[in-house]
C-alpha atoms as a PDB file:
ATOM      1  CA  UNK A   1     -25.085  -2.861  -4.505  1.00  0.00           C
ATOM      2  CA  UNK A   2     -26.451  -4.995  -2.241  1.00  0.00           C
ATOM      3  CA  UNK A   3     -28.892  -4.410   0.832  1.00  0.00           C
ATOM      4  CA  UNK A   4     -26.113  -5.740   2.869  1.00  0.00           C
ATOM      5  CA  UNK A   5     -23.641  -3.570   1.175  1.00  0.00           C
ATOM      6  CA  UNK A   6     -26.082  -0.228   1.500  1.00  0.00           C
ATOM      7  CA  UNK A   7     -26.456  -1.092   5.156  1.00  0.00           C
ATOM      8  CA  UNK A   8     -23.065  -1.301   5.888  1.00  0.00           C
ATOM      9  CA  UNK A   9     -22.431   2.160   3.929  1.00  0.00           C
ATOM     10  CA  UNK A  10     -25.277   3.860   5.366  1.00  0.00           C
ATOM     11  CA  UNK A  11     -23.790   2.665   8.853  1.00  0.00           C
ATOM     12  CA  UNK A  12     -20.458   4.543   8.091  1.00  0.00           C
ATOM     13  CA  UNK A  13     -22.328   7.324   7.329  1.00  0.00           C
ATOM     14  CA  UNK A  14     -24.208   7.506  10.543  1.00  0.00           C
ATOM     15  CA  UNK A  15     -20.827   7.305  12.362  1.00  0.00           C
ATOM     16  CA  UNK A  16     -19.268   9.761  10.391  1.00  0.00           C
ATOM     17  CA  UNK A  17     -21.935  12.491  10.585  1.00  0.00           C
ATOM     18  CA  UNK A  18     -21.502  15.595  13.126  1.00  0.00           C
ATOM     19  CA  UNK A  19     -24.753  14.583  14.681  1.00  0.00           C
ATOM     20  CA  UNK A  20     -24.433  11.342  17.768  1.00  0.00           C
ATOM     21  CA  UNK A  21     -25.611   8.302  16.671  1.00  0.00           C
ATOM     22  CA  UNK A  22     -26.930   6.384  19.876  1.00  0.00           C
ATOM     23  CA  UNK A  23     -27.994   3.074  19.475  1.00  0.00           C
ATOM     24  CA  UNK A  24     -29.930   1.578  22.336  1.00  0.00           C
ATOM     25  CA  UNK A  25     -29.000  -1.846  22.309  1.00  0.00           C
ATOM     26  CA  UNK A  26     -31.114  -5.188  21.584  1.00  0.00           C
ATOM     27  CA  UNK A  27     -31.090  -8.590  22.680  1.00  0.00           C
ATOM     28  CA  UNK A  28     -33.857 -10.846  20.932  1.00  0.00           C
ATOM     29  CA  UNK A  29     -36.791 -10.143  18.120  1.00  0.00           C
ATOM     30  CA  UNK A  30     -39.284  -8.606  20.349  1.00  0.00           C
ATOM     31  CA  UNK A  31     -36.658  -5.802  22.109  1.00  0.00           C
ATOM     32  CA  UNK A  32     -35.165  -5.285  18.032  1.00  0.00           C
ATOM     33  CA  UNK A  33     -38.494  -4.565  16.961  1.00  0.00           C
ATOM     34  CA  UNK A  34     -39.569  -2.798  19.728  1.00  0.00           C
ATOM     35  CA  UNK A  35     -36.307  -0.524  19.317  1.00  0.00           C
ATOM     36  CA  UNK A  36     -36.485  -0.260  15.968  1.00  0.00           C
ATOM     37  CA  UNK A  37     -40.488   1.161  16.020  1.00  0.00           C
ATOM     38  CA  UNK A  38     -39.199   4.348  18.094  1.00  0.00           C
ATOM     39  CA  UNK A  39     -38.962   7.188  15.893  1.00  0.00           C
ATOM     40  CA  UNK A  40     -35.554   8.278  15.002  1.00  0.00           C
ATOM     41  CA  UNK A  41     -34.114   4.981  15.620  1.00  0.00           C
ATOM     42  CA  UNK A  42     -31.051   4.988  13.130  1.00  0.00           C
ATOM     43  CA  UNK A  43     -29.401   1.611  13.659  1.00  0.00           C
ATOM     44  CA  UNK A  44     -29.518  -1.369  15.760  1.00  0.00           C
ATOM     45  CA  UNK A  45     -26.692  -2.650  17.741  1.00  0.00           C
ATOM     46  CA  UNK A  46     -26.804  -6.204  20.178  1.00  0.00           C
ATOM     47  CA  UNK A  47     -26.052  -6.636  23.158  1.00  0.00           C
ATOM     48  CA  UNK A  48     -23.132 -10.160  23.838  1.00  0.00           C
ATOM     49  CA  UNK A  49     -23.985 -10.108  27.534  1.00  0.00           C
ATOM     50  CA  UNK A  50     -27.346  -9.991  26.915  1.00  0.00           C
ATOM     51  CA  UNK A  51     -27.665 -12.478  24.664  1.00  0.00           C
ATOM     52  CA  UNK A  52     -25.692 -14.799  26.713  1.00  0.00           C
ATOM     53  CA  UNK A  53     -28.097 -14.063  29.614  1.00  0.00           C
ATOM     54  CA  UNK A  54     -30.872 -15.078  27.630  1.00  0.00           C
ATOM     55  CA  UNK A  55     -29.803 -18.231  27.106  1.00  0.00           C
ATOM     56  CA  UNK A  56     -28.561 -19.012  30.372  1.00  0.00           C
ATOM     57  CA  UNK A  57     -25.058 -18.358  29.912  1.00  0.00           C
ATOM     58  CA  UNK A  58     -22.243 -15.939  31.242  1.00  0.00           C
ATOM     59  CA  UNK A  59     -20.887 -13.159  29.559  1.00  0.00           C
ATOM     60  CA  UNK A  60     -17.106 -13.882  28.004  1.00  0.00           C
ATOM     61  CA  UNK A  61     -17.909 -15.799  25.144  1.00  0.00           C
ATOM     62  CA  UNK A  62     -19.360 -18.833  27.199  1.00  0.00           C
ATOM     63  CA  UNK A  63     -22.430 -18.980  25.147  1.00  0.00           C
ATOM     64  CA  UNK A  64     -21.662 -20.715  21.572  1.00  0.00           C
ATOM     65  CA  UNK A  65     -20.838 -18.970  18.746  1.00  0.00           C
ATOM     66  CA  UNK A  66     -23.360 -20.847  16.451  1.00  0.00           C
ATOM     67  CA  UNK A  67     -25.918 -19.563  19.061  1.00  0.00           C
ATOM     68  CA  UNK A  68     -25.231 -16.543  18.939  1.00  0.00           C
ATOM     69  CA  UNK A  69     -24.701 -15.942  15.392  1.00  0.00           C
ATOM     70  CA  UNK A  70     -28.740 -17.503  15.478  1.00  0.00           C
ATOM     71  CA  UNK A  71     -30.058 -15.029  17.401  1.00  0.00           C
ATOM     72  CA  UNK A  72     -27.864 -11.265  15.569  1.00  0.00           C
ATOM     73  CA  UNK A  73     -29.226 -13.510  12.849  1.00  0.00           C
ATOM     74  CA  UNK A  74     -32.750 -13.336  13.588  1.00  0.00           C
ATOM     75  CA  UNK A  75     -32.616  -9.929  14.898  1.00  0.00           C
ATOM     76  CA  UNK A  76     -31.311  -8.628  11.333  1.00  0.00           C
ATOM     77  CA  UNK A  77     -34.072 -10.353   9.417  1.00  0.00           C
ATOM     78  CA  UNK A  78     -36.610  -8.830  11.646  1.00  0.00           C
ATOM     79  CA  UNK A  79     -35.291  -5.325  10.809  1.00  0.00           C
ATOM     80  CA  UNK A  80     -34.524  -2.958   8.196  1.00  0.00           C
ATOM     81  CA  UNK A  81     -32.115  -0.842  10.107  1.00  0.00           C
ATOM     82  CA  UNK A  82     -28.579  -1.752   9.513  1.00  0.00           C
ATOM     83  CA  UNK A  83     -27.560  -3.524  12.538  1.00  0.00           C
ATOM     84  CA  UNK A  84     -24.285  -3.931  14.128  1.00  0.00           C
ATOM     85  CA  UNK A  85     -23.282  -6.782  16.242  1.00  0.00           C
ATOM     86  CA  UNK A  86     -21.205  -7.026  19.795  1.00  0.00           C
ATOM     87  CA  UNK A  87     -18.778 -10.362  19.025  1.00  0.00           C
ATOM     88  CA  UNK A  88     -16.472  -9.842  22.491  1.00  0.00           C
ATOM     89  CA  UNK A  89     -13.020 -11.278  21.122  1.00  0.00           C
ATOM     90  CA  UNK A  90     -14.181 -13.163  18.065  1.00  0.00           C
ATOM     91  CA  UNK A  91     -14.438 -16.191  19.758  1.00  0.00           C
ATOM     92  CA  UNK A  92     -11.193 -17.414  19.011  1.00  0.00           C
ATOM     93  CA  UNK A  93     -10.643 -16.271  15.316  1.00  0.00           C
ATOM     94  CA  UNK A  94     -11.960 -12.511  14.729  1.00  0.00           C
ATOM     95  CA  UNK A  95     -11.524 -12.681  11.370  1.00  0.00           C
ATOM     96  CA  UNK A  96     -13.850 -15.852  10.339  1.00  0.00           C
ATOM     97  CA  UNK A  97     -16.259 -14.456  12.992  1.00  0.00           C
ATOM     98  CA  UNK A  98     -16.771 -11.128  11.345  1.00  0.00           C
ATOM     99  CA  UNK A  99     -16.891 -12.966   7.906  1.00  0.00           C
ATOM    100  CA  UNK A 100     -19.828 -15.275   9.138  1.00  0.00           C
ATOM    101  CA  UNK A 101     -21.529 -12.319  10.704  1.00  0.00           C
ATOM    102  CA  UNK A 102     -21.459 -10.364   7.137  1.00  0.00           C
ATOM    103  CA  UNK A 103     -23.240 -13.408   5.448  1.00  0.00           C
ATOM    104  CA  UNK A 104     -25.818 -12.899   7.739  1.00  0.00           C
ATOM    105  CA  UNK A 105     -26.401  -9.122   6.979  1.00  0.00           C
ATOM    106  CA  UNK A 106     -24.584  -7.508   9.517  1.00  0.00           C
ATOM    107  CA  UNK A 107     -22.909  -4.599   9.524  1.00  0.00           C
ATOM    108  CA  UNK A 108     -20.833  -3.362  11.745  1.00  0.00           C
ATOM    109  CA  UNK A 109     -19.056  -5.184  15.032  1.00  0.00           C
ATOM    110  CA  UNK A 110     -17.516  -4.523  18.439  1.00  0.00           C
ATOM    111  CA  UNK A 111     -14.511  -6.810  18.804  1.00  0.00           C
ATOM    112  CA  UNK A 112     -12.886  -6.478  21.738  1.00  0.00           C
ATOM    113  CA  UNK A 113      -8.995  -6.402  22.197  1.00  0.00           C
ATOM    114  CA  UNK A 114      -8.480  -7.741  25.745  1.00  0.00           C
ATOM    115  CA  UNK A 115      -5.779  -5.991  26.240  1.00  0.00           C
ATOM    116  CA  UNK A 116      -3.630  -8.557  24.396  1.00  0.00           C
ATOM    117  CA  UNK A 117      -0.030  -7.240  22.713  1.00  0.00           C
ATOM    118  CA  UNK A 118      -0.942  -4.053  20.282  1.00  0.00           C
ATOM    119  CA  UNK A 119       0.988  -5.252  17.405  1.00  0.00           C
ATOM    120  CA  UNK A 120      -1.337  -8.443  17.501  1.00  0.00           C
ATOM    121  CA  UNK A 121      -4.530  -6.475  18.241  1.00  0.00           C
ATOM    122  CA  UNK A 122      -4.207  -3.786  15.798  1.00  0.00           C
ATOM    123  CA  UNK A 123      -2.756  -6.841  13.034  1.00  0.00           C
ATOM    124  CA  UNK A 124      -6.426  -8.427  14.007  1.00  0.00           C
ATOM    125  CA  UNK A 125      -8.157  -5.196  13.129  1.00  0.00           C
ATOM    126  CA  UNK A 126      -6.195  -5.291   9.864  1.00  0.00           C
ATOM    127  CA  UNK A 127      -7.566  -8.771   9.088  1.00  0.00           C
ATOM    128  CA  UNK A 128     -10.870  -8.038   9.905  1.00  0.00           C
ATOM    129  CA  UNK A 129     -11.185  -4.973   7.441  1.00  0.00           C
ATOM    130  CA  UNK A 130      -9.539  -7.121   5.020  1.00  0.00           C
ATOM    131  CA  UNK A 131     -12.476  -9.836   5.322  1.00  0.00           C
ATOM    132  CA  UNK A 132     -14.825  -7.149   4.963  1.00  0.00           C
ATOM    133  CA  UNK A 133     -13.334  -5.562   1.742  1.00  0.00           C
ATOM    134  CA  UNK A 134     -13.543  -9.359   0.509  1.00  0.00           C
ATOM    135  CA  UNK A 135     -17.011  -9.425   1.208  1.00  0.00           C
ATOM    136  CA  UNK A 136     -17.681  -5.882  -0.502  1.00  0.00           C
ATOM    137  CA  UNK A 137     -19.351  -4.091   2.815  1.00  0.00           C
ATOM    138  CA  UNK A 138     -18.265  -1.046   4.382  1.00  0.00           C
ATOM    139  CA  UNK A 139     -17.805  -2.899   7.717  1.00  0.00           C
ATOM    140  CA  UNK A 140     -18.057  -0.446  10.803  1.00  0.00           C
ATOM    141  CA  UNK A 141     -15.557  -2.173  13.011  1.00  0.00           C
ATOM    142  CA  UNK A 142     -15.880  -0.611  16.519  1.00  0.00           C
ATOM    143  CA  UNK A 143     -12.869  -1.949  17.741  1.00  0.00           C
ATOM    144  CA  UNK A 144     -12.638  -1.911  21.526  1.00  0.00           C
ATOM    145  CA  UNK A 145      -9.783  -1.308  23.538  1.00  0.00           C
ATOM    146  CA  UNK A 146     -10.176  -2.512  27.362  1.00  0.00           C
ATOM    147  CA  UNK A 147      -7.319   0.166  28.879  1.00  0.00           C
ATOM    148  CA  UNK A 148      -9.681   1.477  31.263  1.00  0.00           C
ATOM    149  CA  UNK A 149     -11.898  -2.024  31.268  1.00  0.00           C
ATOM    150  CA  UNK A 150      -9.562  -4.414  32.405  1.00  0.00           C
ATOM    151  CA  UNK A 151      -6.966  -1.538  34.583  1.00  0.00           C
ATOM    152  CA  UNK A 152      -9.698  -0.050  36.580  1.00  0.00           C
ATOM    153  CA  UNK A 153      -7.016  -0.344  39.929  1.00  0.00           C
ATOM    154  CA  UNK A 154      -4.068   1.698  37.615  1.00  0.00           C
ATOM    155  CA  UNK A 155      -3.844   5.593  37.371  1.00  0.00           C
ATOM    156  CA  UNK A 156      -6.285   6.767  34.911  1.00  0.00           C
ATOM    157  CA  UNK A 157      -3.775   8.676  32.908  1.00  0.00           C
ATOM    158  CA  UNK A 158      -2.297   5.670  32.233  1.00  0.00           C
ATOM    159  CA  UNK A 159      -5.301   4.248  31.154  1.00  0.00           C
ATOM    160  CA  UNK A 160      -5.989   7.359  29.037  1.00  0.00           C
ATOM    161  CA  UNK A 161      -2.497   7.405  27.715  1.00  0.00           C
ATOM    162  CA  UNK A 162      -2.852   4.172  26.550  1.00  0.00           C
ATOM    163  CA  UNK A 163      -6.477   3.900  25.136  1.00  0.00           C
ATOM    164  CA  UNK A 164      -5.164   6.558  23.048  1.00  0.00           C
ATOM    165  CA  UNK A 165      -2.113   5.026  21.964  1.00  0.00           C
ATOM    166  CA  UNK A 166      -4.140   1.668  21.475  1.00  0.00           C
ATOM    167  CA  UNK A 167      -6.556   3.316  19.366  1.00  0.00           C
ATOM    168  CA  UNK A 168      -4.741   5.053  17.318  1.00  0.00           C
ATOM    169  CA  UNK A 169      -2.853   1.921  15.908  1.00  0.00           C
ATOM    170  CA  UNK A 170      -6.074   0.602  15.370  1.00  0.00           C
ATOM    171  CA  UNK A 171      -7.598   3.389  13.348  1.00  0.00           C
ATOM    172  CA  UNK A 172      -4.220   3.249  11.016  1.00  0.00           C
ATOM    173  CA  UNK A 173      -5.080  -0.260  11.091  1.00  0.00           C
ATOM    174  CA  UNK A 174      -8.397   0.607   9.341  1.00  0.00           C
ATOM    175  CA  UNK A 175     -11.304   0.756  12.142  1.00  0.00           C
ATOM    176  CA  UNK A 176     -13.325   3.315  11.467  1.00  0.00           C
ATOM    177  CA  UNK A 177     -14.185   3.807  15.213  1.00  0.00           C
ATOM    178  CA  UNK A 178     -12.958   2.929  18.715  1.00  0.00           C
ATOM    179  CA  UNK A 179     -15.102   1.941  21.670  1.00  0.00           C
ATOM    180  CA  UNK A 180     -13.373   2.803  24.871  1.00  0.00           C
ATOM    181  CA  UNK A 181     -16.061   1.441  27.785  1.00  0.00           C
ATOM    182  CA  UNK A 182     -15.323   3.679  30.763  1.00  0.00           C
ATOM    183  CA  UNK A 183     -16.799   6.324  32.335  1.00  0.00           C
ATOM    184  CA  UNK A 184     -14.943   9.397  31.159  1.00  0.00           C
ATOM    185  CA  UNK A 185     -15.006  12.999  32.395  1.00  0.00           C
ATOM    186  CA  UNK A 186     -14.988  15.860  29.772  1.00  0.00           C
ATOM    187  CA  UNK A 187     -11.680  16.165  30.128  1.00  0.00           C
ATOM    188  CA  UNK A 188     -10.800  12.976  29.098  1.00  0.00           C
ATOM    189  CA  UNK A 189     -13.474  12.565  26.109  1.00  0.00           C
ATOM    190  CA  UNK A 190     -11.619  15.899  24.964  1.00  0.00           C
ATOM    191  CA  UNK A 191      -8.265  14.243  24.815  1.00  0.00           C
ATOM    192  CA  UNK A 192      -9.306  10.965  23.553  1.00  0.00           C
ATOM    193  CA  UNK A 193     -10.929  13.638  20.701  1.00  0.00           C
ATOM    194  CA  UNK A 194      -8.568  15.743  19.837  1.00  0.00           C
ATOM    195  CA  UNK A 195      -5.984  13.100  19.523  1.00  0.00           C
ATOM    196  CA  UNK A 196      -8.140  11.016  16.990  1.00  0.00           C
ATOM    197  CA  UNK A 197      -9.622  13.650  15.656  1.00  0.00           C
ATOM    198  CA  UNK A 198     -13.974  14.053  15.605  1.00  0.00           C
ATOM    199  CA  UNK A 199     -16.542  10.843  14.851  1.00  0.00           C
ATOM    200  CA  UNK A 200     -13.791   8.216  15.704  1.00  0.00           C
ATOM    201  CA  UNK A 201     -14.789   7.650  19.377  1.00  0.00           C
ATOM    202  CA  UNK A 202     -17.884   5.659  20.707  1.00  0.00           C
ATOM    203  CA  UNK A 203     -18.701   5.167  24.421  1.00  0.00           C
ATOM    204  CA  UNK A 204     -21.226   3.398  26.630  1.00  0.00           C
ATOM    205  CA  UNK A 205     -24.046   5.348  27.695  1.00  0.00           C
ATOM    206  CA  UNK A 206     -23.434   4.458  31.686  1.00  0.00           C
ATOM    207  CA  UNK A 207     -24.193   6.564  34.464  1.00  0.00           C
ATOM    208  CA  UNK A 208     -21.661   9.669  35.222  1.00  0.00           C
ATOM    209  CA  UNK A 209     -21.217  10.227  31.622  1.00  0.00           C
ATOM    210  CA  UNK A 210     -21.652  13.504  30.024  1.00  0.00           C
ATOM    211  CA  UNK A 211     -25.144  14.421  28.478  1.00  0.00           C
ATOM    212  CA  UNK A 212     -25.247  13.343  24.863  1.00  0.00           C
ATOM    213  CA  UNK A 213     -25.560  16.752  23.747  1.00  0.00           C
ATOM    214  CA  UNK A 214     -22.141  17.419  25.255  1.00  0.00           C
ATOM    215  CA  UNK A 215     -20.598  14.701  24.285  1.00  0.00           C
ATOM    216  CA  UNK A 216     -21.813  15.603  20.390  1.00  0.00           C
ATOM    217  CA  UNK A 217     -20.499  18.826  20.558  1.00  0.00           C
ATOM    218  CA  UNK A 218     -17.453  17.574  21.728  1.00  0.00           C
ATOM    219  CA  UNK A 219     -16.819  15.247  17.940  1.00  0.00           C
ATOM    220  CA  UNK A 220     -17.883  11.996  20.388  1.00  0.00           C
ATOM    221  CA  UNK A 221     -19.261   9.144  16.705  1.00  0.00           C
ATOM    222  CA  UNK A 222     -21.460   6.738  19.054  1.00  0.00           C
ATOM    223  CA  UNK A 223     -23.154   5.795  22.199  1.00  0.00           C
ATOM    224  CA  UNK A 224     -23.994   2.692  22.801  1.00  0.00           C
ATOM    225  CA  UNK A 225     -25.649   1.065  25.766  1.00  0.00           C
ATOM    226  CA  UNK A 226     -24.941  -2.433  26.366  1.00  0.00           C
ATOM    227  CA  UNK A 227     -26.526  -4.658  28.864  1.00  0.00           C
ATOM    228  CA  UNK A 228     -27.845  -1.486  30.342  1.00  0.00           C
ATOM    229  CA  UNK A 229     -31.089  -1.567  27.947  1.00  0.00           C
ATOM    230  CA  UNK A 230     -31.837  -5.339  29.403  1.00  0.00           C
ATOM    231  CA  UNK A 231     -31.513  -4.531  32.857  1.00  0.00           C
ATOM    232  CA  UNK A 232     -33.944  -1.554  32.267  1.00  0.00           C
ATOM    233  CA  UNK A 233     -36.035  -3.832  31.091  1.00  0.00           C
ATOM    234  CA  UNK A 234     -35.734  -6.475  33.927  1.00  0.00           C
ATOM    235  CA  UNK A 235     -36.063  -3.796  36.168  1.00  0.00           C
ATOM    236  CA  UNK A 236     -39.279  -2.936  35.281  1.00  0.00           C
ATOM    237  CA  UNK A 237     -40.124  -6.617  35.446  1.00  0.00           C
ATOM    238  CA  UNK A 238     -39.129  -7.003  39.097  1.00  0.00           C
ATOM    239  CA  UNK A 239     -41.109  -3.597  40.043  1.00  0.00           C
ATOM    240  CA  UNK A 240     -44.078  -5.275  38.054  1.00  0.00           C
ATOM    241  CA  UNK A 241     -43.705  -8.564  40.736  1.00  0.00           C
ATOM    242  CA  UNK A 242     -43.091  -6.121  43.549  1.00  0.00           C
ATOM    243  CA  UNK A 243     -46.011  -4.012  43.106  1.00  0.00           C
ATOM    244  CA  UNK A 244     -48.262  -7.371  42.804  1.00  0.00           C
ATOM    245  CA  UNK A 245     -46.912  -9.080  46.097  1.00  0.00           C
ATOM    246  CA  UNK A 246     -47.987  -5.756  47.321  1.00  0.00           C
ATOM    247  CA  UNK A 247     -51.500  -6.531  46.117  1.00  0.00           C
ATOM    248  CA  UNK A 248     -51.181  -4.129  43.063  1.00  0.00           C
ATOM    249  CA  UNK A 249     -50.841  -4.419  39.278  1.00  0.00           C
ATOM    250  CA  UNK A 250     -50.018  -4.142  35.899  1.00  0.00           C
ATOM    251  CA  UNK A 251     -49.505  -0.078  35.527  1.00  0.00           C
ATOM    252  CA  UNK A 252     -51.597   2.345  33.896  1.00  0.00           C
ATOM    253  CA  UNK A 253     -49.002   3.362  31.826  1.00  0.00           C
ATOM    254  CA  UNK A 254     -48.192   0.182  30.228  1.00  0.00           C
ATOM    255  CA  UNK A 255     -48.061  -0.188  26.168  1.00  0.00           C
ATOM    256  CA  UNK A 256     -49.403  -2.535  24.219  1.00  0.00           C
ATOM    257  CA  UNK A 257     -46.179  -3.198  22.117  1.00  0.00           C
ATOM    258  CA  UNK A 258     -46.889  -6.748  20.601  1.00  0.00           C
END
């Protein structure tokens, strides 16, 4: 098997296990390795918007593929965690994306569905686990359904009604998971649960959620944070700037990471 191939499995794995997988998410070398070097870090997972931002560019798949692809590509060589990658849509063709990231080593992938026509999102998903059986990985597809995303001025049981309809089709489509970004009550992560049954659903660890251990108990696969993990980061950056134009400095509890 290859390391590729043992990644991807041991991926699955993670997802599939009773216990949460969280994944803090990543955006160049330095923050992979500097994620990755905190014990119990399982798995890696990027961050699109983040990327983008790095290089100057909006989030939406304005930044080039081919630059992208560079960077998850540099982040999974700098790594042995198996490492799963946020590709928005697929910039254009999901399927050739996905296969492009796999020859790079990784993993696992976010696409997201963008609330286009079911039959043609859930006939994506089946492409894109096709691709990856050609390729001979157990690809975590985390496919992502916008329902709540893109609706947030609709009812939310008609958000929840269809994020569960939405990823249903695209579990019997072959995803593994489904990311559904929102920030859901108990009550909904409960329906969402029951009605895929335990270690299908992933969510984004934003404020108002429900603590991890909750949502673990309740069968939630995955938490992810997105861009979150940057802005942390940029935060501290600013407070850093702010506490100098104050006449201070660097804090006494900063670590030496590189």
């Amino acid at each position: 098997m290859s390391d590729t191939a043992a990644k991807a499995t041991s991926l699955l794995q993670l997802h599939r296990a009773p216990e949460i997988l969280t994944v803090v998410n990543v955006w160049d070398v330095i923050s992979a390795r500097t994620v990755a070097a905190v014990e119990g870090t399982r798995a890696l997972a990027t961050a699109s918007h983040s990327i983008a931002a790095t290089f100057g560019y909006e989030d939406g798949e304005n930044i080039p593929l081919d630059l992208m692809l560079d960077m998850v590509g540099r982040i999974v060589a700098s790594t042995d965690l198996p490492v799963t990658a946020d590709l928005e849509g697929g910039y254009g063709d999901p399927a050739e994306t996905v296969r492009r990231a796999i020859g790079i080593g990784v993993v696992g992938a976010n696409i997201e569905d963008q609330m286009r026509p079911l039959a043609e999102a859930a006939r994506t998903v089946e492409t894109i686990m096709k691709v990856a059986e050609q390729e001979g990985v157990d690809f975590v597809l985390n496919a992502r359904t916008d329902a709540f995303h893109l609706r947030r001025d609709r009812d939310p049981a008609e958000n929840l009604a269809e994020a569960i309809e939405r990823g249903r089709a695209y579990l019997d489509a072959g995803a593994p998971v489904v990311f559904v970004p929102a920030r859901l009550d108990e009550q909904q992560v409960a329906a969402i649960v029951d009605a895929w049954g335990p270690q299908k659903l992933t969510l984004i660890g934003i404020p108002g959620l429900p603590p991890l251990a909750r949502l673990e108990e309740l069968g939630v696969a995955r938490v992810s944070y997105g861009p979150m993990s940057q802005n942390v980061a940029l935060t501290a950056l600013q407070e850093l700037v702010e506490d100098v134009q104050r006449g201070g400095g660097v804090p006494s509890t900063m670590r030496v990471l590189n």
